[in-house]
C-alpha atoms as a PDB file:
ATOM      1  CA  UNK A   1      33.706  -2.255  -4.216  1.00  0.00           C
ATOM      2  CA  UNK A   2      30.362  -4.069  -3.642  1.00  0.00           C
ATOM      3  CA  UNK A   3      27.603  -3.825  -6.654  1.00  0.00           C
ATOM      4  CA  UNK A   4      24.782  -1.835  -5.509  1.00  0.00           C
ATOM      5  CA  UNK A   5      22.789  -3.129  -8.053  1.00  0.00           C
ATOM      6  CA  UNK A   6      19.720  -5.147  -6.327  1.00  0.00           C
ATOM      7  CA  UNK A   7      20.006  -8.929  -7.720  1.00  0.00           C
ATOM      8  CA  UNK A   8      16.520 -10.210  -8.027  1.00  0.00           C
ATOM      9  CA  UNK A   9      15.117 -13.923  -6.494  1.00  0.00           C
ATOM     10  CA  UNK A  10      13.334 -15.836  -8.492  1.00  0.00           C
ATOM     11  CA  UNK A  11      10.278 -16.069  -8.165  1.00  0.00           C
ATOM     12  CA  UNK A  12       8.687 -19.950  -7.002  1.00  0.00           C
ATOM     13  CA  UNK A  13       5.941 -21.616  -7.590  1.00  0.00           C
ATOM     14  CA  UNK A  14       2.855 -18.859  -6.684  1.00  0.00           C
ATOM     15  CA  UNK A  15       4.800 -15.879  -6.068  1.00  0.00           C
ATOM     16  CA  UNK A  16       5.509 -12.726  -8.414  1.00  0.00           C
ATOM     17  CA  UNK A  17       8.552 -11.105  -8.598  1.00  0.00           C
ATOM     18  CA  UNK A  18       8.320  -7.266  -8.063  1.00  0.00           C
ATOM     19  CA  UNK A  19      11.620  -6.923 -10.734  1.00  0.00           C
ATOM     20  CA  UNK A  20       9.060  -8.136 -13.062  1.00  0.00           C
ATOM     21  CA  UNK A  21       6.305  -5.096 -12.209  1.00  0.00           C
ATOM     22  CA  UNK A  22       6.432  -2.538 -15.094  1.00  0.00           C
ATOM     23  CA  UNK A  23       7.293   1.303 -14.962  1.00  0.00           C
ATOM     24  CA  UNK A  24       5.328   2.982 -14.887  1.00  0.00           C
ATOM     25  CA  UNK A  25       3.239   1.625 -12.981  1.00  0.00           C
ATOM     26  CA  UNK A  26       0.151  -1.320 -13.851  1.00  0.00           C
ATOM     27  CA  UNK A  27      -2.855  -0.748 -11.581  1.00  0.00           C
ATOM     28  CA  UNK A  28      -4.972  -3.825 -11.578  1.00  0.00           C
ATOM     29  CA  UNK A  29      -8.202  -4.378 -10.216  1.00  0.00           C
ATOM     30  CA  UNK A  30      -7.809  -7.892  -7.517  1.00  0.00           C
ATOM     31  CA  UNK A  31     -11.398  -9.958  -6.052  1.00  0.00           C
ATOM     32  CA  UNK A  32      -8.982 -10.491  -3.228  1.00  0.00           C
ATOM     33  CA  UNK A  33     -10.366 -10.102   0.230  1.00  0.00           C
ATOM     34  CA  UNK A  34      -8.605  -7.507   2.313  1.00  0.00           C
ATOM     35  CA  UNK A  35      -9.548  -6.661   5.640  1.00  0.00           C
ATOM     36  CA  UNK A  36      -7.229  -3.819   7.807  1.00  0.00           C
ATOM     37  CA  UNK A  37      -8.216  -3.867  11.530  1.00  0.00           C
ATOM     38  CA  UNK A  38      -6.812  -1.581  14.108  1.00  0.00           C
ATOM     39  CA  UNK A  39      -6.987  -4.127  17.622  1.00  0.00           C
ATOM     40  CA  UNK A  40     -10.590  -4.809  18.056  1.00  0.00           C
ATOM     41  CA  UNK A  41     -12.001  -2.024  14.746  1.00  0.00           C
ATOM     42  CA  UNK A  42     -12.451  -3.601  11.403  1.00  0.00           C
ATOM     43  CA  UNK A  43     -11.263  -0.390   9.577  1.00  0.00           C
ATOM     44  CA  UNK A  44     -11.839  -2.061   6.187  1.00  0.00           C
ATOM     45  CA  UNK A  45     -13.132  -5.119   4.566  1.00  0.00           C
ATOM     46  CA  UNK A  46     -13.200  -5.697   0.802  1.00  0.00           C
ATOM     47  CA  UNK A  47     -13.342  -7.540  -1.941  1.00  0.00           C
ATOM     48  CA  UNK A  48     -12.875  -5.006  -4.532  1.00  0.00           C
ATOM     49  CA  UNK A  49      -9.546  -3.939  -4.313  1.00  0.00           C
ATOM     50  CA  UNK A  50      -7.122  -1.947  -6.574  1.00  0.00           C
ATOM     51  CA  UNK A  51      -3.252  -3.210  -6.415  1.00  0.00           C
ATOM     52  CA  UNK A  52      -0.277  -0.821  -7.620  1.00  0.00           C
ATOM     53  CA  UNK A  53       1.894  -2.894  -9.196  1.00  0.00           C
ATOM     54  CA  UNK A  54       5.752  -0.934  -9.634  1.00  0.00           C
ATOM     55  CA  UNK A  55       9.272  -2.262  -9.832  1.00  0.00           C
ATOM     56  CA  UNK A  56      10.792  -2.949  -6.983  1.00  0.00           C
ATOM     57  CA  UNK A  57       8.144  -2.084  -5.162  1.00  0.00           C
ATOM     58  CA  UNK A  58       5.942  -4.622  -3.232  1.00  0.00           C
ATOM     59  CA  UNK A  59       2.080  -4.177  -4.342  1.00  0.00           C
ATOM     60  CA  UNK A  60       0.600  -1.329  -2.700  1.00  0.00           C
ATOM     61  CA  UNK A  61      -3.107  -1.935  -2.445  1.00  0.00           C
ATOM     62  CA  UNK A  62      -6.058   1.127  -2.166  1.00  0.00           C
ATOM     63  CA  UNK A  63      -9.498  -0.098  -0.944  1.00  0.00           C
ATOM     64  CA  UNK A  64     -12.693   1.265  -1.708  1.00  0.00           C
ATOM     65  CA  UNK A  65     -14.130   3.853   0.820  1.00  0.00           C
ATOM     66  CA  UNK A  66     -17.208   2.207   0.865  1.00  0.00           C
ATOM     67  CA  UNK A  67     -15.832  -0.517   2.283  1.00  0.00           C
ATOM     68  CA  UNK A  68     -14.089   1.196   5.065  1.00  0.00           C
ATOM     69  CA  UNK A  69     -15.454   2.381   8.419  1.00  0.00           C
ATOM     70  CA  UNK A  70     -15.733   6.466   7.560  1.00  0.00           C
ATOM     71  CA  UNK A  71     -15.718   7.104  11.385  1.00  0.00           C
ATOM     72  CA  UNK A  72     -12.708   5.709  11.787  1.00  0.00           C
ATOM     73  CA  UNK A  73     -11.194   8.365   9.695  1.00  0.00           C
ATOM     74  CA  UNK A  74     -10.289  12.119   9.806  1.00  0.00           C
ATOM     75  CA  UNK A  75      -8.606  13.689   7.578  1.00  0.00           C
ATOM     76  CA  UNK A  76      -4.521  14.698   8.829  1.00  0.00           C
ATOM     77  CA  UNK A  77      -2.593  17.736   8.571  1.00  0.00           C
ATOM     78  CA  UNK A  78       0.990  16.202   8.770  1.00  0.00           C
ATOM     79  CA  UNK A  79       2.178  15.461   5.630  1.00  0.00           C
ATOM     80  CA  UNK A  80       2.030  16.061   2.124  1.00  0.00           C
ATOM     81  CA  UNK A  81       3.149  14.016  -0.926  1.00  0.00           C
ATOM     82  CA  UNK A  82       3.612  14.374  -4.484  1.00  0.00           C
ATOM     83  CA  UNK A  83       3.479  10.829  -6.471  1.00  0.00           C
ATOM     84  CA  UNK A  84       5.410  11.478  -9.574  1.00  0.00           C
ATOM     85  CA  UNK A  85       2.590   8.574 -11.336  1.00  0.00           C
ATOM     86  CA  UNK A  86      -0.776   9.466  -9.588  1.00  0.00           C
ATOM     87  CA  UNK A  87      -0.310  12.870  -7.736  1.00  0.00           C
ATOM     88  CA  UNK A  88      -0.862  14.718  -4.620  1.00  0.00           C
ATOM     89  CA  UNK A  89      -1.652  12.179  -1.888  1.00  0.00           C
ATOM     90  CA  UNK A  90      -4.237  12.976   0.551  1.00  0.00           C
ATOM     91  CA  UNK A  91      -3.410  11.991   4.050  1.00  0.00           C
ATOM     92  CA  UNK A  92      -5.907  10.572   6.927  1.00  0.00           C
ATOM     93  CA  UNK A  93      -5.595   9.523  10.072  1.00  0.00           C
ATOM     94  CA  UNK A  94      -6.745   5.674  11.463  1.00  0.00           C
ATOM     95  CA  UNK A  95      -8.856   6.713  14.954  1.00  0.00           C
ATOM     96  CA  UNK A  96     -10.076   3.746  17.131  1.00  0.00           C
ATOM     97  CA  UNK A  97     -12.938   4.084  19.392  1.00  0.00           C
ATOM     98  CA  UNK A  98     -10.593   3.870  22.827  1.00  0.00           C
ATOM     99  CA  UNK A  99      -9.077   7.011  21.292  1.00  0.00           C
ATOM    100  CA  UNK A 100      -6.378   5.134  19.639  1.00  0.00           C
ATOM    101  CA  UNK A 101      -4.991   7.444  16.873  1.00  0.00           C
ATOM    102  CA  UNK A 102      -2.192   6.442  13.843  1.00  0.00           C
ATOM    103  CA  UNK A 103      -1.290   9.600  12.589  1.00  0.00           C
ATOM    104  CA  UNK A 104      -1.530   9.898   8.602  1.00  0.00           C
ATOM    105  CA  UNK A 105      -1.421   5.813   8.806  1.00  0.00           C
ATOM    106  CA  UNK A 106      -3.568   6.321   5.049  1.00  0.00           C
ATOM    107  CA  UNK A 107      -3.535   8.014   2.225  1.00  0.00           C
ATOM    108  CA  UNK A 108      -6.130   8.275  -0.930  1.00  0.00           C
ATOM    109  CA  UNK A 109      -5.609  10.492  -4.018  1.00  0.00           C
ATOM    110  CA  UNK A 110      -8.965  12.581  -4.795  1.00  0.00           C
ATOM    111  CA  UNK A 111      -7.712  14.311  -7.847  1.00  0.00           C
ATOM    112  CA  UNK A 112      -5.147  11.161  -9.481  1.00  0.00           C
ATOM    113  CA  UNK A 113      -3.593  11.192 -12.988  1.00  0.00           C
ATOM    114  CA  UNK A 114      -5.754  10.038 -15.577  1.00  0.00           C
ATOM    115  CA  UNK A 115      -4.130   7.067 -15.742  1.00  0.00           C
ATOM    116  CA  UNK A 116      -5.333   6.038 -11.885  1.00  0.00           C
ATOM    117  CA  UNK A 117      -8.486   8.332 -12.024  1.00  0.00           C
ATOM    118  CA  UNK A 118     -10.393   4.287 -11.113  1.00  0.00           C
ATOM    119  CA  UNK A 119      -8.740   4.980  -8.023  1.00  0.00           C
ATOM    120  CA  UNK A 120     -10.063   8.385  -7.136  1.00  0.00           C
ATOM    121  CA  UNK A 121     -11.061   8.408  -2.760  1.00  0.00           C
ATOM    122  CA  UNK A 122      -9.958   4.319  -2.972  1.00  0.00           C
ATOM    123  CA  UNK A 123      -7.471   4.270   0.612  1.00  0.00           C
ATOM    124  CA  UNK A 124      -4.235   2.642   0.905  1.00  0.00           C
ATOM    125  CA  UNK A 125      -2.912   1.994   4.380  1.00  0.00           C
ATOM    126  CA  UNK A 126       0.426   2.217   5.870  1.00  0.00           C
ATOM    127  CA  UNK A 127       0.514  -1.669   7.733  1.00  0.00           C
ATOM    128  CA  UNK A 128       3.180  -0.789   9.915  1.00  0.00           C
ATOM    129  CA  UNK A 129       0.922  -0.099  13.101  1.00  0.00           C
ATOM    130  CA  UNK A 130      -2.237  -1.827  11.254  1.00  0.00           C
ATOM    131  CA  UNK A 131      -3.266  -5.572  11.268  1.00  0.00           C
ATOM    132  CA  UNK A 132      -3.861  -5.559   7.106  1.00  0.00           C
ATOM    133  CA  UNK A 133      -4.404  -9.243   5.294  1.00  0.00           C
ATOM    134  CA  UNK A 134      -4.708 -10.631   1.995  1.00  0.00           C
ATOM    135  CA  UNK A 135      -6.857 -13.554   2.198  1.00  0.00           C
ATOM    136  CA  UNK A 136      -6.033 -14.125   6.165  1.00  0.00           C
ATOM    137  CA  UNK A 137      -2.189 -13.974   5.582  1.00  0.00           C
ATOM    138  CA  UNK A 138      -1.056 -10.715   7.800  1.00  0.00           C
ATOM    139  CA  UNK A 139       1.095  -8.456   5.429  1.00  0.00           C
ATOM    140  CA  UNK A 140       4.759  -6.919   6.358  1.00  0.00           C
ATOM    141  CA  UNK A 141       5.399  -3.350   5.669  1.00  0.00           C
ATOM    142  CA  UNK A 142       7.763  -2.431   2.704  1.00  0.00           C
ATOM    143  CA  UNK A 143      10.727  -0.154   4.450  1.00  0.00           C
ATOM    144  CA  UNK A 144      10.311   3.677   4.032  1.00  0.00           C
ATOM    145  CA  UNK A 145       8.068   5.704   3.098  1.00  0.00           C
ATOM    146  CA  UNK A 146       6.080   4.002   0.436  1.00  0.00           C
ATOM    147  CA  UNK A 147       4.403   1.000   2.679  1.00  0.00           C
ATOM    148  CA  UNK A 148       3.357  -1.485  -0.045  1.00  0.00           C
ATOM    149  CA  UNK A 149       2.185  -4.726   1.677  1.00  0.00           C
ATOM    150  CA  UNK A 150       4.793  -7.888   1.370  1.00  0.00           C
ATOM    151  CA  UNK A 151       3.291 -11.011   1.567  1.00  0.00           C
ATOM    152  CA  UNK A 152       4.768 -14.783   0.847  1.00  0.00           C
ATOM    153  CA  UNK A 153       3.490 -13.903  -2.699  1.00  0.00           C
ATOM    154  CA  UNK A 154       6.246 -11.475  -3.523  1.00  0.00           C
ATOM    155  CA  UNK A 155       9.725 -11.495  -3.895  1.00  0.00           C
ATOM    156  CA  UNK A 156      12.261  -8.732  -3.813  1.00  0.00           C
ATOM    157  CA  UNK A 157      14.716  -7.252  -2.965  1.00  0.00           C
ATOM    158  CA  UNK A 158      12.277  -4.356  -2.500  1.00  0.00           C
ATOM    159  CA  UNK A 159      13.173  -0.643  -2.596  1.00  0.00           C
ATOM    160  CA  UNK A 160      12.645   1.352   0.291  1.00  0.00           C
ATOM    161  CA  UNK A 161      15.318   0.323   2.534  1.00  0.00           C
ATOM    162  CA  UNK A 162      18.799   1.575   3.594  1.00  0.00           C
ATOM    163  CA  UNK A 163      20.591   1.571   0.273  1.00  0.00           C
ATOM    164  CA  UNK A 164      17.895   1.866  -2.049  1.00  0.00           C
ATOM    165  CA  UNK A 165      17.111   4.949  -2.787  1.00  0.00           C
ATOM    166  CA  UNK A 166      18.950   4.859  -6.360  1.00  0.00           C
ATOM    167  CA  UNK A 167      17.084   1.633  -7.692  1.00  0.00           C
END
């Protein structure tokens, strides 16, 4: 029988290994720039970042809603999601001025833990249907439901995939 237990790479030269993220979770403040864009809509565009740093989990990164384009929000009635670390997620969805609409394609917690109350109304977007970078590198979406952003930075295996639920 095959161990199901995820073997980790090791990390290179300038990456981070997400085996080596703590539980519960870090959340650290990043003067990375971040821009999400939905084809020709710059959604968001910051500098001033939070990233949720978890095991196994590739960052997942909530921007501040000042830096994102309010109209190209409204709030969705979808889905609903309890985060055993931060809460009850709010859900919202990503509207484009052609009419272009990603259904609960963010999320922000308004009432977090104390422990992630800095990120109260920050957003965190799903980049599955998004164009969402880190410094001009486009991100891949993490597997699943819980859409951290992968970049060449990180190494896994991550969770989220067929598999993975028991990590």
């Amino acid at each position: 029988m095959a161990d199901p237990r995820p073997r980790p790479v090791a990390p290179g030269p300038g990456q981070e290994s997400v085996w080596d993220y703590p539980r519960p979770p870090l959340l650290e403040l990043s003067p990375r720039h971040l821009t999400v864009r939905l084809g020709d809509l710059t959604v968001a565009d910051t500098h001033g970042a939070f990233r949720v740093l978890e095991t196994s989990h590739p960052p997942t990164w909530y921007l501040p809603r000042a830096d994102v384009t309010e109209s190209a929000l409204r709030p969705s009635r979808t889905r609903s999601t309890m985060c055993e670390w931060k809460g009850a997620a709010t859900y919202w969805d990503v509207v484009a001025p052609d009419g272009t609409v990603l259904v609960a394609a963010a999320w922000s917690y308004e009432r977090p833990t104390t422990p992630f109350r800095e990120i109260t109304g920050y957003l965190a977007f799903a980049a599955d249907d998004l164009d969402c970078r880190i410094d001009g590198e486009r991100v891949r979406p993490q597997e699943g439901f819980y859409a951290g952003w992968i970049t060449d930075e990180v190494v896994g295996p991550f969770k989220g995939g067929p598999g993975t639920w028991g990590w």
